[in-house]
N, C-alpha and C. Protein backbone atom coordinates (compact mmCIF):
# COMPACT_ATOMS: atom_id res chain seq x y z
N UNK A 1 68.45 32.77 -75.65
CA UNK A 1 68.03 31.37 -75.52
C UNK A 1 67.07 31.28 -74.35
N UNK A 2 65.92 30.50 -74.89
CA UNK A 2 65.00 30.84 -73.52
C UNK A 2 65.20 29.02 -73.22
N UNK A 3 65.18 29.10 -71.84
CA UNK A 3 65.37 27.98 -70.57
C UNK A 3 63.97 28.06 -70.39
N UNK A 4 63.46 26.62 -70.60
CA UNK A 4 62.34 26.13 -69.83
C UNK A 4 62.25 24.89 -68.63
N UNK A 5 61.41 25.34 -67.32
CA UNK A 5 62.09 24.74 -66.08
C UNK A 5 61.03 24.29 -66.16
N UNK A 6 61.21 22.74 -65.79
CA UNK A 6 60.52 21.84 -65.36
C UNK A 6 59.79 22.02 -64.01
N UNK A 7 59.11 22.55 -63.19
CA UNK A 7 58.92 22.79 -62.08
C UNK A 7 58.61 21.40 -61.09
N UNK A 8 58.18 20.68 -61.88
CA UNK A 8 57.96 18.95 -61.32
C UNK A 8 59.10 18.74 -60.63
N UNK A 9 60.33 19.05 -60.99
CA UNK A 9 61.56 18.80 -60.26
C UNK A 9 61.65 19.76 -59.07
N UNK A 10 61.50 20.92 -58.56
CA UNK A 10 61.42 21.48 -57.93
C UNK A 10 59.68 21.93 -57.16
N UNK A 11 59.15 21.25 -56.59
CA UNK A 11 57.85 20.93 -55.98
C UNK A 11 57.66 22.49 -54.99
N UNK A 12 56.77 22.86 -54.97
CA UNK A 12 56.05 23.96 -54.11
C UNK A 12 56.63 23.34 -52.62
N UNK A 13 57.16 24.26 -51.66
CA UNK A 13 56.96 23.43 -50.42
C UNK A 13 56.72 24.50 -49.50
N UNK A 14 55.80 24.12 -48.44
CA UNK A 14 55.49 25.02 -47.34
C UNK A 14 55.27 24.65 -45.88
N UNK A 15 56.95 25.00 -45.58
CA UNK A 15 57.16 23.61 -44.41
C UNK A 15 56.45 24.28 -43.23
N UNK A 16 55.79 25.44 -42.58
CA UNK A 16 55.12 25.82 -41.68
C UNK A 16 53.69 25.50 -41.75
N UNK A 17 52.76 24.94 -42.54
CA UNK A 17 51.73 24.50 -42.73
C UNK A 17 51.58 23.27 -41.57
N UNK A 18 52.16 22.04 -41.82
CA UNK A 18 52.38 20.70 -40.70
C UNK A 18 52.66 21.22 -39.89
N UNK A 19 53.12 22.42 -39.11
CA UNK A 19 53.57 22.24 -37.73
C UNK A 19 52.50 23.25 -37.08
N UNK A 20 51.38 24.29 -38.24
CA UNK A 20 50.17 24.69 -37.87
C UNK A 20 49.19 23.83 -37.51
N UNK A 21 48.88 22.78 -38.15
CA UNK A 21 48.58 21.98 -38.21
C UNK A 21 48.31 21.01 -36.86
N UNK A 22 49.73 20.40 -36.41
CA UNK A 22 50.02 19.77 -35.71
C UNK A 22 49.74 20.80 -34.75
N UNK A 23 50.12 21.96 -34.13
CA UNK A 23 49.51 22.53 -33.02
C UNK A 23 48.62 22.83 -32.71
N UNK A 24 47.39 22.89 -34.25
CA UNK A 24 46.06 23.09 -33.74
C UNK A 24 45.12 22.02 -33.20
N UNK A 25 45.79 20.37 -33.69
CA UNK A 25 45.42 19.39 -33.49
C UNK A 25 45.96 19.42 -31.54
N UNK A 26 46.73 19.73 -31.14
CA UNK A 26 47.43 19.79 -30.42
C UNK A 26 46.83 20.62 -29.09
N UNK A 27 46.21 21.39 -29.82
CA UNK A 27 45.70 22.52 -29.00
C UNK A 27 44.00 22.17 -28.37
N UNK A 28 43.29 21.52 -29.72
CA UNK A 28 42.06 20.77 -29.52
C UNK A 28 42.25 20.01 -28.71
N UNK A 29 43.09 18.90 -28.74
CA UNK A 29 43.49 18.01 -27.71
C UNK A 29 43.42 18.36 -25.84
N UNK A 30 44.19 19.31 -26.07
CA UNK A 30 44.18 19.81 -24.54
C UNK A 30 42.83 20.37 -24.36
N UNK A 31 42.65 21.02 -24.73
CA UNK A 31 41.04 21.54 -24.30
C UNK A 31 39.85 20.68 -24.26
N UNK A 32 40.00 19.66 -25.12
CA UNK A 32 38.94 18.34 -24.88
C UNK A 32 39.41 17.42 -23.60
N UNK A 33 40.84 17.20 -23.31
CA UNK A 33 41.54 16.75 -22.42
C UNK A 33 40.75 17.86 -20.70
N UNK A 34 40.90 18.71 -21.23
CA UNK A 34 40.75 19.74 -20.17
C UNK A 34 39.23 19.69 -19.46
N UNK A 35 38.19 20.23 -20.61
CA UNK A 35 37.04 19.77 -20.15
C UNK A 35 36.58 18.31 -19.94
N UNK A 36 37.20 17.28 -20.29
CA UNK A 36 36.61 15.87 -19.81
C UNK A 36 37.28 16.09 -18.00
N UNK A 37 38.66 16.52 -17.94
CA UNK A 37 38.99 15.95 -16.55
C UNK A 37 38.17 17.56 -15.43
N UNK A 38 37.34 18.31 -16.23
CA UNK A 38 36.61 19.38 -15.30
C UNK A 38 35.59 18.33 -14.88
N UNK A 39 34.93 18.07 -16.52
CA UNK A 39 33.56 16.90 -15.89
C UNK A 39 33.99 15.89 -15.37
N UNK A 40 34.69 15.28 -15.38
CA UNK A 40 35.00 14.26 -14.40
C UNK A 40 35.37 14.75 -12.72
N UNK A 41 35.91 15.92 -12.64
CA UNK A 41 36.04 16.28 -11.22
C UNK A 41 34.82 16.69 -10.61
N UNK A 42 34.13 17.13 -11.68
CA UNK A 42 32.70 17.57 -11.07
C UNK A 42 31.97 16.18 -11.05
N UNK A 43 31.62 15.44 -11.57
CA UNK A 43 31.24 14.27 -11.63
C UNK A 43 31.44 13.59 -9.90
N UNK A 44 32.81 13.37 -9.98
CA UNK A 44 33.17 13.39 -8.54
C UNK A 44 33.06 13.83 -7.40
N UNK A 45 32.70 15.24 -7.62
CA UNK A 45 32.41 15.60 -6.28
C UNK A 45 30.82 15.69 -6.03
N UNK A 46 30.39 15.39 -6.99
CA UNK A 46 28.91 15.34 -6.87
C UNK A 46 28.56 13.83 -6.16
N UNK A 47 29.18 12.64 -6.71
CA UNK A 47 29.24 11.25 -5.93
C UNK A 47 29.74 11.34 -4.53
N UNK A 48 30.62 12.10 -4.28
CA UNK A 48 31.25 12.40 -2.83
C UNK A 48 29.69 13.56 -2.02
N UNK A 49 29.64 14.31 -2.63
CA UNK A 49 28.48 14.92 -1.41
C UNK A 49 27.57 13.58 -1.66
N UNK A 50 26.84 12.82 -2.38
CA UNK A 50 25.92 12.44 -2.36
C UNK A 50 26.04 11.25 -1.51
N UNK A 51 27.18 10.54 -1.15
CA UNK A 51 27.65 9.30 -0.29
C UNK A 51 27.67 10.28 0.79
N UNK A 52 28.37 11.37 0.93
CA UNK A 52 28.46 11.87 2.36
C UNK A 52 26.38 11.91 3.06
N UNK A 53 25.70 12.66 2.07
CA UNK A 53 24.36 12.96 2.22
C UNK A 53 23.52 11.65 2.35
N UNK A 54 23.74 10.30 1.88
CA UNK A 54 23.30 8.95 2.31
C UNK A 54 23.83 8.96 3.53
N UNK A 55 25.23 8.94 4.12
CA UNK A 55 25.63 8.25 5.26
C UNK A 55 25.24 9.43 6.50
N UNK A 56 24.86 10.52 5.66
CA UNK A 56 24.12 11.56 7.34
C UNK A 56 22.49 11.36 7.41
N UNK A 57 22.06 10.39 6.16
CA UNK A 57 20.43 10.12 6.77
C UNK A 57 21.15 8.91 7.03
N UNK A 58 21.25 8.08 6.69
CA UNK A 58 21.53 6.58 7.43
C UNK A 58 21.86 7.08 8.69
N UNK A 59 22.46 7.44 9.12
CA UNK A 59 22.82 8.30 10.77
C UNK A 59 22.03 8.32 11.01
N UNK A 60 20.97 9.58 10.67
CA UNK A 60 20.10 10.00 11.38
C UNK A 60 19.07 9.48 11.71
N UNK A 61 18.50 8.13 10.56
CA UNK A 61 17.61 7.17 10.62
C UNK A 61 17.86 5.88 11.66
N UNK A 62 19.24 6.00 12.03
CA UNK A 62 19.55 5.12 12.99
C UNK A 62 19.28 6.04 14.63
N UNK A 63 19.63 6.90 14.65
CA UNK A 63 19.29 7.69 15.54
C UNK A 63 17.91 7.75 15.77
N UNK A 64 17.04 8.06 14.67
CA UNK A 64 15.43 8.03 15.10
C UNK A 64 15.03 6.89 15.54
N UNK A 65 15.47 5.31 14.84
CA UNK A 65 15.05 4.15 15.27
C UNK A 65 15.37 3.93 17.04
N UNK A 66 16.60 4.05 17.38
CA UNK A 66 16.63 4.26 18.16
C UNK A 66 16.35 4.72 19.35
N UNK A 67 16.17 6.04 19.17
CA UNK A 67 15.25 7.02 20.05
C UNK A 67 13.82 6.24 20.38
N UNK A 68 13.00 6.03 18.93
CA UNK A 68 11.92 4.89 18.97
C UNK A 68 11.93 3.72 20.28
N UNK A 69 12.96 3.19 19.62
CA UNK A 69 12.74 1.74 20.73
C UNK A 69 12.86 2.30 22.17
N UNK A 70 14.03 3.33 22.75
CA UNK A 70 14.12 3.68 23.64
C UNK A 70 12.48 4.19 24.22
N UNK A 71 11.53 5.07 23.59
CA UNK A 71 10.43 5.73 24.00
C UNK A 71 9.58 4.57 24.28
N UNK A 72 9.99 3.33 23.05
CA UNK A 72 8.81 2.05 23.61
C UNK A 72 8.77 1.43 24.91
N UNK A 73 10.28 1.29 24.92
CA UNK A 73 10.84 0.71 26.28
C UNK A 73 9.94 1.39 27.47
N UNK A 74 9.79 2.84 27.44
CA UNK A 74 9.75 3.75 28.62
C UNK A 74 8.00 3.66 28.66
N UNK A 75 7.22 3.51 27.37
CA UNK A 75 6.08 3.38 27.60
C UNK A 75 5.45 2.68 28.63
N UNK A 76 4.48 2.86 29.17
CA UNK A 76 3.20 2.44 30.35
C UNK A 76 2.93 1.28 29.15
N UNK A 77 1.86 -0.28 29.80
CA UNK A 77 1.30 -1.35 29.12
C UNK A 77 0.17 -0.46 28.56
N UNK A 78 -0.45 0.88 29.41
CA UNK A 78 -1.60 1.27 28.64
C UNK A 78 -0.82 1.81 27.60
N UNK A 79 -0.49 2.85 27.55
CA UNK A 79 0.20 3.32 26.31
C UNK A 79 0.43 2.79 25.32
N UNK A 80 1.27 1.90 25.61
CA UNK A 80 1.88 0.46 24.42
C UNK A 80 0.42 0.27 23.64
N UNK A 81 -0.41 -0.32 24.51
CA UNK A 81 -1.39 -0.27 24.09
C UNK A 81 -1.98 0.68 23.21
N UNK A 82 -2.05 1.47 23.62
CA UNK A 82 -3.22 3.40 22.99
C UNK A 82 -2.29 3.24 21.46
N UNK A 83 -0.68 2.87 21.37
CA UNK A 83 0.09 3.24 20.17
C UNK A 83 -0.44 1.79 19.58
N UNK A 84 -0.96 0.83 19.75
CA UNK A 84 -1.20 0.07 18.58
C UNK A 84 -2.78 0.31 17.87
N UNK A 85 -3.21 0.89 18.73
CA UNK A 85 -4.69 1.28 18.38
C UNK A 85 -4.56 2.07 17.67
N UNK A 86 -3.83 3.11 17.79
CA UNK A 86 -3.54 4.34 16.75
C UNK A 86 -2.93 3.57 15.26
N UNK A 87 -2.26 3.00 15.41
CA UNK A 87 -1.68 2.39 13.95
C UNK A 87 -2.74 1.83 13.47
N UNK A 88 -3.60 0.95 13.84
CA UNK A 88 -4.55 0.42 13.43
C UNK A 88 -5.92 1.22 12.59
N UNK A 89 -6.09 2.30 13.94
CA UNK A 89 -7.11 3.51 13.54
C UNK A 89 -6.60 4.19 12.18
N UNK A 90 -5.15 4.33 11.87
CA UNK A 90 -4.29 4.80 10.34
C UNK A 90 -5.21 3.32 10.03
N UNK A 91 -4.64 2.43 9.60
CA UNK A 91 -4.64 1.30 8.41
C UNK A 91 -6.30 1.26 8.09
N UNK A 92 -7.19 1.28 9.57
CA UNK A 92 -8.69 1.63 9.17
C UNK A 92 -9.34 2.73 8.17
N UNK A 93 -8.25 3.78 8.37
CA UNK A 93 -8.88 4.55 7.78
C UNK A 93 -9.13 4.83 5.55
N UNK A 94 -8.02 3.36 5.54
CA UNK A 94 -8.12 3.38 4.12
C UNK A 94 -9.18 2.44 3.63
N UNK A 95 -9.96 1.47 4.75
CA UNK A 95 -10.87 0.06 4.57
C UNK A 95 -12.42 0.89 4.16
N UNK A 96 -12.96 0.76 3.67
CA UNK A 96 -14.36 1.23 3.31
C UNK A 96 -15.69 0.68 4.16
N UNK A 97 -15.55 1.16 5.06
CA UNK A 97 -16.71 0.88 6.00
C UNK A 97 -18.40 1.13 5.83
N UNK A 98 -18.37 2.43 4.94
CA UNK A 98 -19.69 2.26 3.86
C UNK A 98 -19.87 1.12 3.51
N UNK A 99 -19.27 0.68 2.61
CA UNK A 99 -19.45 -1.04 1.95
C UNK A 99 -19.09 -1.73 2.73
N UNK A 100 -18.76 -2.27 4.12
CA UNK A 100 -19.12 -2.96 4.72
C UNK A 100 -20.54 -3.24 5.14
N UNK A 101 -20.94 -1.98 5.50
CA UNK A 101 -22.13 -1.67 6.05
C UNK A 101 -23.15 -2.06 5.45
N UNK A 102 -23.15 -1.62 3.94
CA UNK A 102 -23.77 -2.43 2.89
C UNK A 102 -23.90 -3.71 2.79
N UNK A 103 -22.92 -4.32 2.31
CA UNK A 103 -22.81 -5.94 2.81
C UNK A 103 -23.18 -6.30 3.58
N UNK A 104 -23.33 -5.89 4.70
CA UNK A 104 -24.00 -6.80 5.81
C UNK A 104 -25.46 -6.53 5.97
N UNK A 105 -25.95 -5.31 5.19
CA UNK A 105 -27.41 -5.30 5.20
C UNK A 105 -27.83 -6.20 4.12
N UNK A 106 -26.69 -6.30 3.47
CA UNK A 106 -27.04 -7.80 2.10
C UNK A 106 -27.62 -8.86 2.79
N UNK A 107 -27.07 -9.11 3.88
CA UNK A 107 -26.83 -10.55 3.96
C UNK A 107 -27.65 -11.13 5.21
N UNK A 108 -28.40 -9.54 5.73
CA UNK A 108 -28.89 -9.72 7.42
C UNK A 108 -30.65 -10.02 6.73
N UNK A 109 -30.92 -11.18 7.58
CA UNK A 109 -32.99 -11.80 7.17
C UNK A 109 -33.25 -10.84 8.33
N UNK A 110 -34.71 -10.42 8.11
CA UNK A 110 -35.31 -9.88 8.31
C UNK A 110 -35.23 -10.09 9.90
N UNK A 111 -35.49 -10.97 10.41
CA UNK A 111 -35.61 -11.60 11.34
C UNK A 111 -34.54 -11.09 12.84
N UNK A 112 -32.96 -10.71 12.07
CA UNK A 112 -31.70 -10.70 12.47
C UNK A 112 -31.45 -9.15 12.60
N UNK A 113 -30.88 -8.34 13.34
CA UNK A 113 -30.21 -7.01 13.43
C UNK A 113 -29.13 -6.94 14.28
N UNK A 114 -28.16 -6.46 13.77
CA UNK A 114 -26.75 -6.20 13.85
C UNK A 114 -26.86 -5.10 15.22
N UNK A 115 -26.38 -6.09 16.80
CA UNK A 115 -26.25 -5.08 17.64
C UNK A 115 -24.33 -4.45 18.05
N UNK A 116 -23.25 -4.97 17.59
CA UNK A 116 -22.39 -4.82 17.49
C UNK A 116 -20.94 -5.29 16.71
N UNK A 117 -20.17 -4.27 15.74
CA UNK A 117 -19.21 -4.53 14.95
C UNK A 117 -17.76 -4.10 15.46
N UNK A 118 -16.92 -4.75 15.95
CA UNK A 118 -15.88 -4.30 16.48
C UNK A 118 -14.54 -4.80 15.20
N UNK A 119 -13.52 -3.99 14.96
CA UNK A 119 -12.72 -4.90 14.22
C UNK A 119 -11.46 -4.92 15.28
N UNK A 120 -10.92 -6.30 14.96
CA UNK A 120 -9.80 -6.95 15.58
C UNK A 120 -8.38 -6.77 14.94
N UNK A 121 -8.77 -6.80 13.37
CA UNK A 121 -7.82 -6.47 12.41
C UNK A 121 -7.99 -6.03 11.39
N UNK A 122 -6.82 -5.12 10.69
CA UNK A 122 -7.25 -4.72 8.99
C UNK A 122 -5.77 -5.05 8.23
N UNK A 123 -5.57 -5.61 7.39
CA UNK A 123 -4.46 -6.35 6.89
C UNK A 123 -4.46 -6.59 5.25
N UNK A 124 -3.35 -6.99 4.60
CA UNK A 124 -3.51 -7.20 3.59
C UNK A 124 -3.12 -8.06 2.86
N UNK A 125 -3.91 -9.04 2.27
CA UNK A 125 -3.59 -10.10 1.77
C UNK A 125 -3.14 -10.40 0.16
N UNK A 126 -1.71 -9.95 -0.32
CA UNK A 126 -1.85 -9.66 -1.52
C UNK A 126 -2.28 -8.61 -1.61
N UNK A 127 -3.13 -8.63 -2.77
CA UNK A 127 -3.59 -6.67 -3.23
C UNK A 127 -4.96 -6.29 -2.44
N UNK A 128 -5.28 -7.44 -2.00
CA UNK A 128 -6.89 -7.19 -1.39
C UNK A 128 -6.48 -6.66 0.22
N UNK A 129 -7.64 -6.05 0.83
CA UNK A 129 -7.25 -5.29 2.12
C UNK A 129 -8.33 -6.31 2.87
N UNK A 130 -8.62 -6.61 3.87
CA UNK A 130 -9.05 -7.51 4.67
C UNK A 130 -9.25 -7.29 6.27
N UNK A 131 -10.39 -7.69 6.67
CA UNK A 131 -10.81 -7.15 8.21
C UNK A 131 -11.14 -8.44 8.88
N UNK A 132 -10.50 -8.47 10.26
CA UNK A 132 -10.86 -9.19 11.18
C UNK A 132 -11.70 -8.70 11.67
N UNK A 133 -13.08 -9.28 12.27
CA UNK A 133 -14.60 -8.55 13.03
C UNK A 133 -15.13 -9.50 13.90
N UNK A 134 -15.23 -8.63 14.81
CA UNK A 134 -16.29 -9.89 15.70
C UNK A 134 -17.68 -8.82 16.02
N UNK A 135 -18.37 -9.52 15.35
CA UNK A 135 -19.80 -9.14 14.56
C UNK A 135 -20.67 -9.77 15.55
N UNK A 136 -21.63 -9.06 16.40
CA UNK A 136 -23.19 -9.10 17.26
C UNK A 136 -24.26 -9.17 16.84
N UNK A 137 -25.02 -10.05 16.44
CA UNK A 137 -26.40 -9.66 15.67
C UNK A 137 -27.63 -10.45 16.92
N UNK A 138 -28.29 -9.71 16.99
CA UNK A 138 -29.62 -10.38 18.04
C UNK A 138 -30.98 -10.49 17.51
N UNK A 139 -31.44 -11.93 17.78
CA UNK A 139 -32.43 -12.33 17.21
C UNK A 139 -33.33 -13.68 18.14
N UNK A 140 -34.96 -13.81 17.73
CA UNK A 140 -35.19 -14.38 19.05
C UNK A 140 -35.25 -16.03 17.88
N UNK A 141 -35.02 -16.01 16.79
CA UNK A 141 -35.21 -17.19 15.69
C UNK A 141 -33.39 -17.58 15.77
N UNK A 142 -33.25 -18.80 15.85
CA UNK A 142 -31.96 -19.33 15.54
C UNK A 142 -31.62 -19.58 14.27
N UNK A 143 -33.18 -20.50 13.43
CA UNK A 143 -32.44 -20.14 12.29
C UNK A 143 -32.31 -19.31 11.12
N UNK A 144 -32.99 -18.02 11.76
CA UNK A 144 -33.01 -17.56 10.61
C UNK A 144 -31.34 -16.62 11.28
N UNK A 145 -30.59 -16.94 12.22
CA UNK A 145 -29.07 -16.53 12.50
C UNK A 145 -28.33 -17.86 11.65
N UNK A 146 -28.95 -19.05 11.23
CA UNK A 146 -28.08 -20.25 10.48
C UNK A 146 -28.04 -19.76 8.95
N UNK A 147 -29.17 -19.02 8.73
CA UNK A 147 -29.65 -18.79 7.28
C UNK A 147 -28.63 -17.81 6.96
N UNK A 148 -28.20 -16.51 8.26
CA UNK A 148 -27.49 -15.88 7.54
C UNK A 148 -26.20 -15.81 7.83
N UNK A 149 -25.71 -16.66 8.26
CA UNK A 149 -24.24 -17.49 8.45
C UNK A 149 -24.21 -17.79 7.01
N UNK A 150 -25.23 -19.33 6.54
CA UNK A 150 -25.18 -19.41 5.00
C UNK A 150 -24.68 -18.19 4.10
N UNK A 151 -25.65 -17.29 4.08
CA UNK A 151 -25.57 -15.93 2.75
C UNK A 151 -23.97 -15.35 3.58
N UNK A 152 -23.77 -15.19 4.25
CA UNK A 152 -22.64 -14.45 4.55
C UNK A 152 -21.67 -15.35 3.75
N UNK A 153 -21.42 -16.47 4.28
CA UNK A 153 -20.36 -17.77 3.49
C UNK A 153 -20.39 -17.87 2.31
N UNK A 154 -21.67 -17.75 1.55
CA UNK A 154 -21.79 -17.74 0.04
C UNK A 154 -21.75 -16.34 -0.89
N UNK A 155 -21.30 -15.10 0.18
CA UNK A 155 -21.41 -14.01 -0.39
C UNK A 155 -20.49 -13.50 -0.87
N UNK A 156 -19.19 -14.44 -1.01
CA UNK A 156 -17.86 -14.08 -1.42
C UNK A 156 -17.26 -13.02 -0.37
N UNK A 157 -17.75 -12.15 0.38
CA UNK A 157 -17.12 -11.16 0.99
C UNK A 157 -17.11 -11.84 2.29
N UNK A 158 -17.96 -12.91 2.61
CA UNK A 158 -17.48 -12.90 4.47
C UNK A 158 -16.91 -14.18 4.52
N UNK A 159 -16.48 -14.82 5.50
CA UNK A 159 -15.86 -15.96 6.29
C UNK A 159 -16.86 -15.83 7.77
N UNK A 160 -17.79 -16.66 7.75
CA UNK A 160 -18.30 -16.19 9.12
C UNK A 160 -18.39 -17.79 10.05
N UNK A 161 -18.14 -17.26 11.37
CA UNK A 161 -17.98 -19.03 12.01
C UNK A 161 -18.82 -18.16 13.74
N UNK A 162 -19.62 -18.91 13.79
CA UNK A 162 -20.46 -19.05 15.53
C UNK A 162 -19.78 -18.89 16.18
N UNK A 163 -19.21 -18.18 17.34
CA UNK A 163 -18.50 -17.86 18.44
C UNK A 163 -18.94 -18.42 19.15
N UNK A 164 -20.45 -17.80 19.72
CA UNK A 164 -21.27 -17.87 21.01
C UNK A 164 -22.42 -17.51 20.78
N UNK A 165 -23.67 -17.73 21.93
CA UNK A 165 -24.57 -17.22 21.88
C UNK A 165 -25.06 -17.21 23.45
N UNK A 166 -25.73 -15.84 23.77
CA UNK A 166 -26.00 -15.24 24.97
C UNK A 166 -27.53 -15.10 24.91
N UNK A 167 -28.35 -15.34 26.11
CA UNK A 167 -29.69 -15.66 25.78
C UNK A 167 -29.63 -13.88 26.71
N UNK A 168 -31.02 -12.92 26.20
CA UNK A 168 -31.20 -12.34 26.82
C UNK A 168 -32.41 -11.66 27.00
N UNK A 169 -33.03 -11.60 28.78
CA UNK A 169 -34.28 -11.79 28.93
C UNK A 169 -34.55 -9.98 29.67
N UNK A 170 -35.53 -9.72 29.29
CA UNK A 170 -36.30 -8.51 29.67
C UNK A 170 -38.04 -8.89 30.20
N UNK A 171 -38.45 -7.26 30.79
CA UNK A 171 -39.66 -7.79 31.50
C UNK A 171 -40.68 -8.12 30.54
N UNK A 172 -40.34 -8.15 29.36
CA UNK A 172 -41.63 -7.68 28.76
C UNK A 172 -41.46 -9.33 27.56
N UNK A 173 -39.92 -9.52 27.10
CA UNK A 173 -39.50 -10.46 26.35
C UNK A 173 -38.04 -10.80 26.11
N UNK A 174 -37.80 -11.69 25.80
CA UNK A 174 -36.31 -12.42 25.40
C UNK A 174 -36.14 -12.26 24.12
N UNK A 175 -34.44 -12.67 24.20
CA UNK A 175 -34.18 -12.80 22.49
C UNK A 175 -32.67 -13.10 22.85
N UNK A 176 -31.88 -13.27 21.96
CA UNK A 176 -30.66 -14.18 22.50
C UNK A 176 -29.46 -13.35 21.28
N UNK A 177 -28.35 -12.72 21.69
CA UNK A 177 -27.30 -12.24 21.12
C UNK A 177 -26.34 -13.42 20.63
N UNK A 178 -25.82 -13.09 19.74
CA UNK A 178 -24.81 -14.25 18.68
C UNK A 178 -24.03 -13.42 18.11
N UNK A 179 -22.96 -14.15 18.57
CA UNK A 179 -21.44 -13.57 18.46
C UNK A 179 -20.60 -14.31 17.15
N UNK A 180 -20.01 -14.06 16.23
CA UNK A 180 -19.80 -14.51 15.35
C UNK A 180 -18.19 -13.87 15.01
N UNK A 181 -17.33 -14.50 14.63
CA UNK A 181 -16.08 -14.05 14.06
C UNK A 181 -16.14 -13.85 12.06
N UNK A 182 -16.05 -12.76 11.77
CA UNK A 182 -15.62 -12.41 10.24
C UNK A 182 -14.71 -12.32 9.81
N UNK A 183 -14.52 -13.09 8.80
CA UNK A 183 -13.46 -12.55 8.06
C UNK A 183 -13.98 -11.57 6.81
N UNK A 184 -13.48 -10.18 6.33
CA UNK A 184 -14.24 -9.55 5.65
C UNK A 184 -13.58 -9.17 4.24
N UNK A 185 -13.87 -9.57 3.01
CA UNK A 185 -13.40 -9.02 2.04
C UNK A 185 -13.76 -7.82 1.10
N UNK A 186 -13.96 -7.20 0.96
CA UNK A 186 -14.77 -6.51 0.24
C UNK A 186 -13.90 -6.03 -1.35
N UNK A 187 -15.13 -6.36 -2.27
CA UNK A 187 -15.04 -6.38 -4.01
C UNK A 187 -15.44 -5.45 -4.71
N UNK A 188 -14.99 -4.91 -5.96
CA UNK A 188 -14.83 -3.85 -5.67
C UNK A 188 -16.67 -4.15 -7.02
N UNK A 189 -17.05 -2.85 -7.22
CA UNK A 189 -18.12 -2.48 -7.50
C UNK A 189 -19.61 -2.78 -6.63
N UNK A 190 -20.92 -3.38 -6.82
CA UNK A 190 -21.80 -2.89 -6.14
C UNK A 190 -21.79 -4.52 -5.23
N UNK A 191 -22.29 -4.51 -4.31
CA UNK A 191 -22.33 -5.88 -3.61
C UNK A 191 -23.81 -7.01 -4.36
N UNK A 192 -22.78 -8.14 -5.12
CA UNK A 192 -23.54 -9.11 -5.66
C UNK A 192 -24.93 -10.26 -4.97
N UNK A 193 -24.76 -9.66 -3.75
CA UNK A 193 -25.51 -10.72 -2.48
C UNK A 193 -27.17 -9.89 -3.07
N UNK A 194 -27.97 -10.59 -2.69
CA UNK A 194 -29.28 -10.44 -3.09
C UNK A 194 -29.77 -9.66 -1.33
N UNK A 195 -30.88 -9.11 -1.40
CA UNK A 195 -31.09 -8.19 0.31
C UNK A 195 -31.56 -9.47 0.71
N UNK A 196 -31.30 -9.95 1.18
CA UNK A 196 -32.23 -11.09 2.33
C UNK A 196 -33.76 -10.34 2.20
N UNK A 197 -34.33 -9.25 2.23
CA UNK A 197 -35.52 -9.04 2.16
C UNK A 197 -36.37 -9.98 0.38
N UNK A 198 -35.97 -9.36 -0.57
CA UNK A 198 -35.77 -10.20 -1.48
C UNK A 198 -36.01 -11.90 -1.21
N UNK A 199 -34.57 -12.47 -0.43
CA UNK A 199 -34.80 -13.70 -0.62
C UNK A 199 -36.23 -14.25 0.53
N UNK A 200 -36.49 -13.22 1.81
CA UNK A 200 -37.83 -13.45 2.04
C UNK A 200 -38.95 -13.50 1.58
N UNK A 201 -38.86 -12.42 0.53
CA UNK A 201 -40.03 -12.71 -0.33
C UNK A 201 -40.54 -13.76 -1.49
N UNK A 202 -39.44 -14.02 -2.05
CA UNK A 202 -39.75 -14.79 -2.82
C UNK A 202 -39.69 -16.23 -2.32
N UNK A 203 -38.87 -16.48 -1.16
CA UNK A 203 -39.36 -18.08 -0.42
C UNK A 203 -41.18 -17.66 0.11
N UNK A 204 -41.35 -16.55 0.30
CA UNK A 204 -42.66 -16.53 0.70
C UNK A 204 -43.95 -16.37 -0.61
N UNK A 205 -43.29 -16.41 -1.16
CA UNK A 205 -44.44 -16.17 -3.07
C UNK A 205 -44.27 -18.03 -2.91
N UNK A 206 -43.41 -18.40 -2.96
CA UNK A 206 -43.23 -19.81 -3.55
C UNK A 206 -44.11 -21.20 -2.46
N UNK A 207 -44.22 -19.99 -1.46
CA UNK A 207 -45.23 -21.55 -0.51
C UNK A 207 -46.36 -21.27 -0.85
């Protein structure tokens, strides 16, 4: 008599599979567990030198300031002095004094020549860089020193205002120095002012 077994009633089972399973899940775990808390310790000690390495320049930057004020203190009035000239002589050295130079041959009549340019200041106003000047020009005509007050004022680059004027006499002839305060801007590409030679000529075509 042949017996036929239902095997549906009796199911395959393979109870070490789930607990492979479960330990390999188990095992991933720790090792992802493991390397997050490496990077995180490293993480950490990288924030720890880097707070330690802020608070030894903050130190040390307090220390230099320091030292600073102390050396100002100890400075001579000349000295004090000589160190603001030097900062200044830096900030000059980024102002374009070519194109100053230019500009003011824009703007000087024939008549007028530039006997001294000193600057007082170089500063910055916004994005533009800017010069304080007290500007000498000697001439024996007054107005042709009014005429170029005008072109300077209308040349977009100057601010110019009369200081003074010094009369000065030799054996042979006079002529009188004029002192003037600038304010100086300078724009950038070629200078838009016409040469005062120019505007001599053509007031002189037109009489």
């Amino acid at each position: 008599m042949i017996t036929k077994l239902n095997l549906a009633t009796k199911p395959f089972r393979n109870r070490a599979l789930p607990y492979l399973i479960a330990m390999l899940l188990l095992a991933l775990a720790v090792s992802g567990g493991t390397l997050s808390f490496a990077k995180l310790s490293q993480i950490t000690a990288q924030n720890e030198n880097a707070k330690s390495e802020i608070l030894a320049m903050d130190t040390e930057l307090k220390a230099l300031k320091g030292k600073g004020e102390l050396v100002q203190q100890q400075l001579t009035p000349e000295q004090s002095g000589l160190l603001i000239a030097t900062h200044k002589l830096v900030a000059n050295k980024t102002f374009g004094w070519s194109r100053l130079f230019a500009d003011l041959e824009a703007v000087l009549p024939g008549g007028v020549s530039a006997s001294r340019v000193t600057v007082e200041n170089v500063y910055k106003d916004g994005d533009q860089t800017k010069a304080e000047l007290e500007f000498a020009a000697l001439s024996r005509d007054y107005q042709s020193v009014m005429s170029m007050i005008e072109r300077m004022n209308n040349s977009g680059n100057f601010q110019a205002e009369l200081r003074g004027q010094d009369l000065q006499k030799t054996e042979f002839s006079s002529f009188t120095e004029y002192t003037l305060r600038l304010i100086y801007t300078p724009r950038s590409g070629y200078s838009t002012a016409a040469p005062a030679s120019e505007v001599v000529s053509t007031q002189g075509g037109g009489e």
